[in-house]
N, C-alpha and C. Protein backbone atom coordinates (compact mmCIF):
# COMPACT_ATOMS: atom_id res chain seq x y z
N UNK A 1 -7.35 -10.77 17.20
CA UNK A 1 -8.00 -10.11 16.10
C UNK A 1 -9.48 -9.93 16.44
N UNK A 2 -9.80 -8.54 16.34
CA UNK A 2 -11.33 -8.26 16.59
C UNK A 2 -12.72 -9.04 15.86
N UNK A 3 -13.42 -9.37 15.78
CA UNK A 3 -14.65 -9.98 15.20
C UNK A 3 -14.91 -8.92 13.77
N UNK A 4 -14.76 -7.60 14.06
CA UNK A 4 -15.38 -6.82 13.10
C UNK A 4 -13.75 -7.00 11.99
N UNK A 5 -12.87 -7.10 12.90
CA UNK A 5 -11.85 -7.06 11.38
C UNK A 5 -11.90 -8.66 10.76
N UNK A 6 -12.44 -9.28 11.25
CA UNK A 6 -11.71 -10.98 10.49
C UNK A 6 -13.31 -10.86 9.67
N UNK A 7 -14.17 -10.44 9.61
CA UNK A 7 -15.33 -9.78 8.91
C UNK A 7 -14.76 -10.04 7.51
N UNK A 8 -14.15 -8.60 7.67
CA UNK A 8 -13.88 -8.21 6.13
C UNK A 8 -12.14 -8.85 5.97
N UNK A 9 -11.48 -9.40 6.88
CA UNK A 9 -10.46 -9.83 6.24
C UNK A 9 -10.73 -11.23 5.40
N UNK A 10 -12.01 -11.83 5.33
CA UNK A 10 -12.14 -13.23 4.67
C UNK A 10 -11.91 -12.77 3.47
N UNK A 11 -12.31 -11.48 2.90
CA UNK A 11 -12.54 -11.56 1.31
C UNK A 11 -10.96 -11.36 0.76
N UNK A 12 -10.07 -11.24 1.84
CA UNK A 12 -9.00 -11.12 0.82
C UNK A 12 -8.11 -12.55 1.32
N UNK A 13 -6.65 -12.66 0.75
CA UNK A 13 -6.07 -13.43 0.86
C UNK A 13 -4.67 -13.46 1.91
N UNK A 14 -4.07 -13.76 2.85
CA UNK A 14 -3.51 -13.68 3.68
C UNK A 14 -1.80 -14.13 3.01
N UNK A 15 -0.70 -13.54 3.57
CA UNK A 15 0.51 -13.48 2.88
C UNK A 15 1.29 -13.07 3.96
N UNK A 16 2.37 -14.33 4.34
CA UNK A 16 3.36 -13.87 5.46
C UNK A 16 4.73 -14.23 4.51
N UNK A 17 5.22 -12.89 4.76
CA UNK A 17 6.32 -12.57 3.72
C UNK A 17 7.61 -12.29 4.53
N UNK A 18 8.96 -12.52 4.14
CA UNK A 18 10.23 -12.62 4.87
C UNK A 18 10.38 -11.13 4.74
N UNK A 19 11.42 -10.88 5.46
CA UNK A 19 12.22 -9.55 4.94
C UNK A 19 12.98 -9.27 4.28
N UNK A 20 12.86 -8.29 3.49
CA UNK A 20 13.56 -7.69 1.78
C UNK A 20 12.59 -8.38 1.05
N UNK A 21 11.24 -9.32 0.92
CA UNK A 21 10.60 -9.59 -0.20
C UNK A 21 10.06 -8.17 -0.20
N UNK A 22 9.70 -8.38 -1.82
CA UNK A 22 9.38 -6.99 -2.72
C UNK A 22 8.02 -7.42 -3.07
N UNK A 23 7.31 -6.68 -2.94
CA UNK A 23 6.07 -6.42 -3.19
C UNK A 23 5.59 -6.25 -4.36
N UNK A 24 6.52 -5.08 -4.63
CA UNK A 24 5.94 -4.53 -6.57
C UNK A 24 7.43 -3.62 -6.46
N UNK A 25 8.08 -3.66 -7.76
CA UNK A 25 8.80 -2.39 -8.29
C UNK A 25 8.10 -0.97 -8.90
N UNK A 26 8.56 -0.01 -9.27
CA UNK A 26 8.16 0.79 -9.93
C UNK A 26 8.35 0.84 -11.27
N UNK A 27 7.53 0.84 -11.71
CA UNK A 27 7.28 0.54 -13.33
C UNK A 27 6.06 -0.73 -13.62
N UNK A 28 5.97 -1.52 -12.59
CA UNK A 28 5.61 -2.90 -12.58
C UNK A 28 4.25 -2.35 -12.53
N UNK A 29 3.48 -3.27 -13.94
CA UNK A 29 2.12 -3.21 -14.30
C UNK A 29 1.40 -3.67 -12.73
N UNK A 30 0.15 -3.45 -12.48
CA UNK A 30 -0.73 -3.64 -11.18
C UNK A 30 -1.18 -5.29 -11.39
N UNK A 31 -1.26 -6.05 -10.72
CA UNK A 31 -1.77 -7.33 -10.64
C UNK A 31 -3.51 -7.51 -10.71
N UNK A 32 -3.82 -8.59 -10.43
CA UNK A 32 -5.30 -8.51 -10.70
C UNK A 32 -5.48 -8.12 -8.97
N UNK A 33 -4.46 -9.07 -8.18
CA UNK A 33 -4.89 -8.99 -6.62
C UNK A 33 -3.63 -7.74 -6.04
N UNK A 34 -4.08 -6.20 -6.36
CA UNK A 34 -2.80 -5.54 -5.80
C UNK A 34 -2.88 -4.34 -4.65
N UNK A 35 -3.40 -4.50 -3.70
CA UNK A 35 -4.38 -4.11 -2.99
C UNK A 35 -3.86 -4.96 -1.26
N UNK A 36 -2.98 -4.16 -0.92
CA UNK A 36 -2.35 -4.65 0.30
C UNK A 36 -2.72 -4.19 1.76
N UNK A 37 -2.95 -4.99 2.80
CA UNK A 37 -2.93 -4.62 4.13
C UNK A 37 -2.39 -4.75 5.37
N UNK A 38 -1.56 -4.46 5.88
CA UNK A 38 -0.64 -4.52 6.41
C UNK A 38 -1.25 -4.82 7.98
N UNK A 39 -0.68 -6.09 8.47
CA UNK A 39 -1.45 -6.32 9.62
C UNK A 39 0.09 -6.32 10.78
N UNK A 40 0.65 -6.85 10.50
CA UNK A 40 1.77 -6.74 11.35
C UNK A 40 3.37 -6.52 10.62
N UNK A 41 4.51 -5.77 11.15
CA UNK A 41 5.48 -5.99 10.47
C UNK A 41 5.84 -4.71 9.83
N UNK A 42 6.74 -4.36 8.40
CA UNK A 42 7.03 -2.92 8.28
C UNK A 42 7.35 -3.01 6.65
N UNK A 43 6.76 -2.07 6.26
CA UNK A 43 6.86 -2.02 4.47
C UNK A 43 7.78 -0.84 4.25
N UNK A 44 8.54 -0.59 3.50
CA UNK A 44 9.52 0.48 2.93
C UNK A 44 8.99 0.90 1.14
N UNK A 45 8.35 2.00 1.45
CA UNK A 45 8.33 2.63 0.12
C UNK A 45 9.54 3.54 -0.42
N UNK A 46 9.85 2.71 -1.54
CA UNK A 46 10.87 4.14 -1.87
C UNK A 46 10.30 4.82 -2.88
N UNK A 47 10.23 6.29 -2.92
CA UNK A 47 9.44 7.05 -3.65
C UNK A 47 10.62 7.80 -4.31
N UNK A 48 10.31 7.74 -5.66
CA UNK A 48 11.39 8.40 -6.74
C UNK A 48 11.43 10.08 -6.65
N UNK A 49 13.00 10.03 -6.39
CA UNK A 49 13.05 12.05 -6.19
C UNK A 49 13.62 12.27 -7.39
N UNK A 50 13.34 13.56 -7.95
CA UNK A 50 14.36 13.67 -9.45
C UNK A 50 15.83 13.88 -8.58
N UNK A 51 16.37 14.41 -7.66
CA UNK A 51 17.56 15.48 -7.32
C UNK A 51 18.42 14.60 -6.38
N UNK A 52 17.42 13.06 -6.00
CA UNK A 52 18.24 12.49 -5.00
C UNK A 52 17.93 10.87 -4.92
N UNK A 53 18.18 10.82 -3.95
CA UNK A 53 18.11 9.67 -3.65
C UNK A 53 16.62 9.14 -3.45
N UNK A 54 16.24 7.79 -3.35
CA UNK A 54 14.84 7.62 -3.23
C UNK A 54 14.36 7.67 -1.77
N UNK A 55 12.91 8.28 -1.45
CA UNK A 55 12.23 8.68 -0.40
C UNK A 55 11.77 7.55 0.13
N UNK A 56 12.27 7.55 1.24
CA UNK A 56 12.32 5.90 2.21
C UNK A 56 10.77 6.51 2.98
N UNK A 57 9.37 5.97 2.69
CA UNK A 57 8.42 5.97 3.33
C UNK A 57 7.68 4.76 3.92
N UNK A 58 7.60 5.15 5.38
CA UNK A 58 7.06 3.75 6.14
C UNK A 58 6.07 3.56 6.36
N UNK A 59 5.17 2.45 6.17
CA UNK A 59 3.71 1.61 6.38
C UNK A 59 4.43 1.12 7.25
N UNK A 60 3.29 1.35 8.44
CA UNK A 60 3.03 0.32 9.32
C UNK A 60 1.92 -0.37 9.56
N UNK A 61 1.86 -1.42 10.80
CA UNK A 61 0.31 -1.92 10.84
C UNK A 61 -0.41 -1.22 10.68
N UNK A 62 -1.79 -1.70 10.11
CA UNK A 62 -2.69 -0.55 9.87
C UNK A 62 -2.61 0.10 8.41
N UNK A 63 -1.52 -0.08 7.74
CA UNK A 63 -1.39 0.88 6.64
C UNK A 63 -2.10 0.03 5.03
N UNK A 64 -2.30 0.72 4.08
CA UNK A 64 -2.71 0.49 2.64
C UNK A 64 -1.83 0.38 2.01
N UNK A 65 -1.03 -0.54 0.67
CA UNK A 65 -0.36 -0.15 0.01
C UNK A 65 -1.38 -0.57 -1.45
N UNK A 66 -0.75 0.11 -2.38
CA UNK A 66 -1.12 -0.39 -3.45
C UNK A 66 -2.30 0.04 -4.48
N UNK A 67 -3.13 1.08 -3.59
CA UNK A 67 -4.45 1.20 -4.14
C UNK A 67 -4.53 2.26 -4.94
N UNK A 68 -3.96 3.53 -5.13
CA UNK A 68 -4.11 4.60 -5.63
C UNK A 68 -3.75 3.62 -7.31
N UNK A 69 -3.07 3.04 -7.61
CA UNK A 69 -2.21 2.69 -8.89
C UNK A 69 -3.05 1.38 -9.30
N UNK A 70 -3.71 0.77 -8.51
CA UNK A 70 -4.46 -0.45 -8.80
C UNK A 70 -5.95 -0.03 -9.25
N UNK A 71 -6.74 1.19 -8.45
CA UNK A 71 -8.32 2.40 -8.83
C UNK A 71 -7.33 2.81 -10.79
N UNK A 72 -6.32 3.13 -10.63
CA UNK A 72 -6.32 3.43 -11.80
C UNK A 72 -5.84 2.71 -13.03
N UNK A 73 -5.58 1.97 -12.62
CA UNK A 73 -5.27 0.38 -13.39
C UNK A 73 -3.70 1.11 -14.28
N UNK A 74 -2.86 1.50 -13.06
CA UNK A 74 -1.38 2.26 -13.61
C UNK A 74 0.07 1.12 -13.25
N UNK A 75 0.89 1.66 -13.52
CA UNK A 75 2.06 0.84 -13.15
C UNK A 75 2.50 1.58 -11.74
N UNK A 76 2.73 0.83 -10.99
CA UNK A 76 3.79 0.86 -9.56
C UNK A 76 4.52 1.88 -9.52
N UNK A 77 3.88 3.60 -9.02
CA UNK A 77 5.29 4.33 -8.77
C UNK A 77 6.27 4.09 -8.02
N UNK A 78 6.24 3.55 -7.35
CA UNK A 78 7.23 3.16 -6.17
C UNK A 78 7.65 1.81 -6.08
N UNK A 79 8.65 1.78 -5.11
CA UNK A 79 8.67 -0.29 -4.81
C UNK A 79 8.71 -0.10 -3.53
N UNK A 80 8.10 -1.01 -2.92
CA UNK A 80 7.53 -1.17 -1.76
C UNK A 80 7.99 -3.08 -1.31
N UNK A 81 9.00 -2.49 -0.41
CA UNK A 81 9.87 -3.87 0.14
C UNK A 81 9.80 -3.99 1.64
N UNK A 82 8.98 -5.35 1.86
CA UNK A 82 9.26 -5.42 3.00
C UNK A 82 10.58 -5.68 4.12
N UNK A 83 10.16 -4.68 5.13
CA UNK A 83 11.57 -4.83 5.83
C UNK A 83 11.87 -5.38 7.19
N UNK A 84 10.87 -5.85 7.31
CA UNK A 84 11.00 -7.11 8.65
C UNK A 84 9.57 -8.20 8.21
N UNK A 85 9.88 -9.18 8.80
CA UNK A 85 8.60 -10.27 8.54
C UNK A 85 7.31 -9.98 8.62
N UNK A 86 6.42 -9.81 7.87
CA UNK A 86 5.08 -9.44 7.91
C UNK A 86 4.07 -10.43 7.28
N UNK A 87 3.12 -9.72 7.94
CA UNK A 87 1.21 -10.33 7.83
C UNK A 87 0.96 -9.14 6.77
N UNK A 88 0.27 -9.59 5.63
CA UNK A 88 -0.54 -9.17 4.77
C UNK A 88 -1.68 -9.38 4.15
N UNK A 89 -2.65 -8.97 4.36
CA UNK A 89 -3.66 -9.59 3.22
C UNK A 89 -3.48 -8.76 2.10
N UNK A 90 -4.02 -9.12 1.10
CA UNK A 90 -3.97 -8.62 -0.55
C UNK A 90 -5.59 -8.95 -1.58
N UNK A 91 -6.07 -8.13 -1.79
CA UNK A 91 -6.91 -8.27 -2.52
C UNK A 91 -6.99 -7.78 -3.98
N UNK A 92 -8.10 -7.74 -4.15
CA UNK A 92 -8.50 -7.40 -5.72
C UNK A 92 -9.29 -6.28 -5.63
N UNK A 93 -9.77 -6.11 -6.79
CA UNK A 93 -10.43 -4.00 -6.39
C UNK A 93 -11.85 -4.29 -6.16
N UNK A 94 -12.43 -5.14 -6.42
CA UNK A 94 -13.80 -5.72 -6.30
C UNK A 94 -14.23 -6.39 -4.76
N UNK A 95 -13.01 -7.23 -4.26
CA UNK A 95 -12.87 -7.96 -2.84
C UNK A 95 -12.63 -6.76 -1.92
N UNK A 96 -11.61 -5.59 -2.16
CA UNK A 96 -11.20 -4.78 -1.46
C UNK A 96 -12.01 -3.52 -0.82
N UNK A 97 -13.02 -3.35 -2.13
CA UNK A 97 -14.37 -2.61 -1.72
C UNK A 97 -15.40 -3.15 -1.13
N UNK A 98 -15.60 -4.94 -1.37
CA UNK A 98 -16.01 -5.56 -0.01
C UNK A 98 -15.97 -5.35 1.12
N UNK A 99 -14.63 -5.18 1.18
CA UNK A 99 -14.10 -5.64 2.59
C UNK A 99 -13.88 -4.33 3.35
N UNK A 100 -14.11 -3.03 2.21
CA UNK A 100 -14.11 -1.41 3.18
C UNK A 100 -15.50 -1.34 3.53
N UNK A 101 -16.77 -1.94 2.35
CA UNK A 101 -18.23 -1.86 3.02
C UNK A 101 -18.58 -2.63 4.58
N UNK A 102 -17.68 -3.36 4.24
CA UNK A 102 -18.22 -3.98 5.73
C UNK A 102 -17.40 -3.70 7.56
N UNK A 103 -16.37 -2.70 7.29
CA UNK A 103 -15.63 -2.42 7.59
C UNK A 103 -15.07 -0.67 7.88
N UNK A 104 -15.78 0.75 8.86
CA UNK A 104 -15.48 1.20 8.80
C UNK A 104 -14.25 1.95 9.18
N UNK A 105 -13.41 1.32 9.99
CA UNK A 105 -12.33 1.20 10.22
C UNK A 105 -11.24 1.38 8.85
N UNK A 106 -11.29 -0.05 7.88
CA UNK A 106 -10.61 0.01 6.95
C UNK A 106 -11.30 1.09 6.13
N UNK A 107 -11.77 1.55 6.20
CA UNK A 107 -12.32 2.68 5.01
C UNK A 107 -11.32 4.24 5.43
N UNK A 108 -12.03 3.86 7.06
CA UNK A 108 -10.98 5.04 7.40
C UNK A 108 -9.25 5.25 7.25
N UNK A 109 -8.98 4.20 7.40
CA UNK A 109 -7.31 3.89 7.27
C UNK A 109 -6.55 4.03 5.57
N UNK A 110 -7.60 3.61 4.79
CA UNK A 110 -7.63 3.78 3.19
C UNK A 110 -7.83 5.04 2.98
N UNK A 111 -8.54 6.09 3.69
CA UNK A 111 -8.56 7.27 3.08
C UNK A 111 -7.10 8.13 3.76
N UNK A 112 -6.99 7.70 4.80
CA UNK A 112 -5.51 8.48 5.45
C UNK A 112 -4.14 7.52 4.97
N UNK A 113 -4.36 6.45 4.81
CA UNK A 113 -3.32 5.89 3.52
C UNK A 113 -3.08 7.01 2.03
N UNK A 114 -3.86 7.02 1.56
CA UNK A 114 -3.87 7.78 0.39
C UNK A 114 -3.66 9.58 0.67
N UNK A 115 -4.08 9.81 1.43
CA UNK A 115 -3.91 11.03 1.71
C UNK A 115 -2.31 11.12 2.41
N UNK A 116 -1.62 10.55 2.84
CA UNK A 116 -0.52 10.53 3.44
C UNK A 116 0.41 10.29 1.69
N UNK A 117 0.16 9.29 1.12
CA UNK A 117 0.67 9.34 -0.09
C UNK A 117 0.58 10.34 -0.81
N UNK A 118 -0.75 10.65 -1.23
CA UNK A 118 -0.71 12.18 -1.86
C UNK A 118 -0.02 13.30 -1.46
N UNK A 119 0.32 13.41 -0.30
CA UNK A 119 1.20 14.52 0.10
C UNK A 119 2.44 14.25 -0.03
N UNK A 120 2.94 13.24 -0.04
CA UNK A 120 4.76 12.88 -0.50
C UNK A 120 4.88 12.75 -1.86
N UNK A 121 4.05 12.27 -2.64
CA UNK A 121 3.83 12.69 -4.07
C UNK A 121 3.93 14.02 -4.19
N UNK A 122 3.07 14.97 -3.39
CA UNK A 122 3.02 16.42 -4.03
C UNK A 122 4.48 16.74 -3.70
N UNK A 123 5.06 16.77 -2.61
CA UNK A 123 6.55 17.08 -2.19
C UNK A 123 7.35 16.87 -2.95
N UNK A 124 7.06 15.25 -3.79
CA UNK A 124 8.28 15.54 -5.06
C UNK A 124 7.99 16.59 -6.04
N UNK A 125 6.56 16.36 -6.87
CA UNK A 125 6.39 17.07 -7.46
C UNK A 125 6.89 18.54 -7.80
N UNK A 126 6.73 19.02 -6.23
CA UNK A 126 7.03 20.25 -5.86
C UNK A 126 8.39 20.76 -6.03
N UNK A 127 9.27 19.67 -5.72
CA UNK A 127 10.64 19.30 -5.66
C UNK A 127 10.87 19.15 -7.49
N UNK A 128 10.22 18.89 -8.65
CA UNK A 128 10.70 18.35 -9.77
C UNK A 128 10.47 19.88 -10.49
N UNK A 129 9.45 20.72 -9.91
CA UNK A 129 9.19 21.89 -10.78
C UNK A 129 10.14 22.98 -9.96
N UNK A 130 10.47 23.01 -8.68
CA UNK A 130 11.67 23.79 -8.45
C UNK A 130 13.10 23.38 -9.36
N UNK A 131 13.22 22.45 -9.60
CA UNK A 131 14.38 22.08 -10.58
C UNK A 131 14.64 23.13 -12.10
């Protein structure tokens, strides 16, 4: 682990989780600490389609979960289950903007996290008004 990442990984909290633990369901109110980072290992988002089955989207190392729904203090569109043994840290929205100031790396990875989400969001969307 680099010097500049264990920086900003102090402010959050570290979480080695089995495989199939669940993270959050969809519907599930946001926690105080909901704000995930994925350091090793593989997360499964399933993203709700109206017409089908749910949209199997993969985090890998490196990836964000959690933040778009936690900035807006919303419930969990998705559930997000891990699917092999993983390293996580998890923070809070206050620790988590810590830890992007000191950190431009994670800032960068948080904005292409979200932007990768926003576009499979729009795809359903897109998908619910062709219906």
């Amino acid at each position: 682990m680099a010097v500049a990442e264990s920086a900003f990984l102090k402010y959050g909290e570290r979480m080695r989780v089995p495989s199939e633990y669940v993270l959050f369901r969809p519907g599930q109110p946001t926690e105080e600490k909901s704000v995930y980072y994925l350091i090793a290992g593989l997360v499964r988002l399933d993203v709700p389609r109206a017409s089908a089955a749910p949209f199997p989207y993969y985090v890998h190392p490196g990836g964000i979960l959690g933040l778009p729904e936690t900035l807006l203090r919303a419930q969990h569109p998705v559930a997000a289950v891990v699917k092999e043994r993983s390293l996580l840290y998890r923070w809070d929205l206050v620790s988590f903007f810590m830890a992007v100031d000191l950190s431009l790396d994670l800032a960068q990875r948080t904005f292409v996290g979200l932007s990768q989400m926003l576009r499979v969001l729009n795809a359903e969307s897109e998908e619910r008004e062709a219906l």
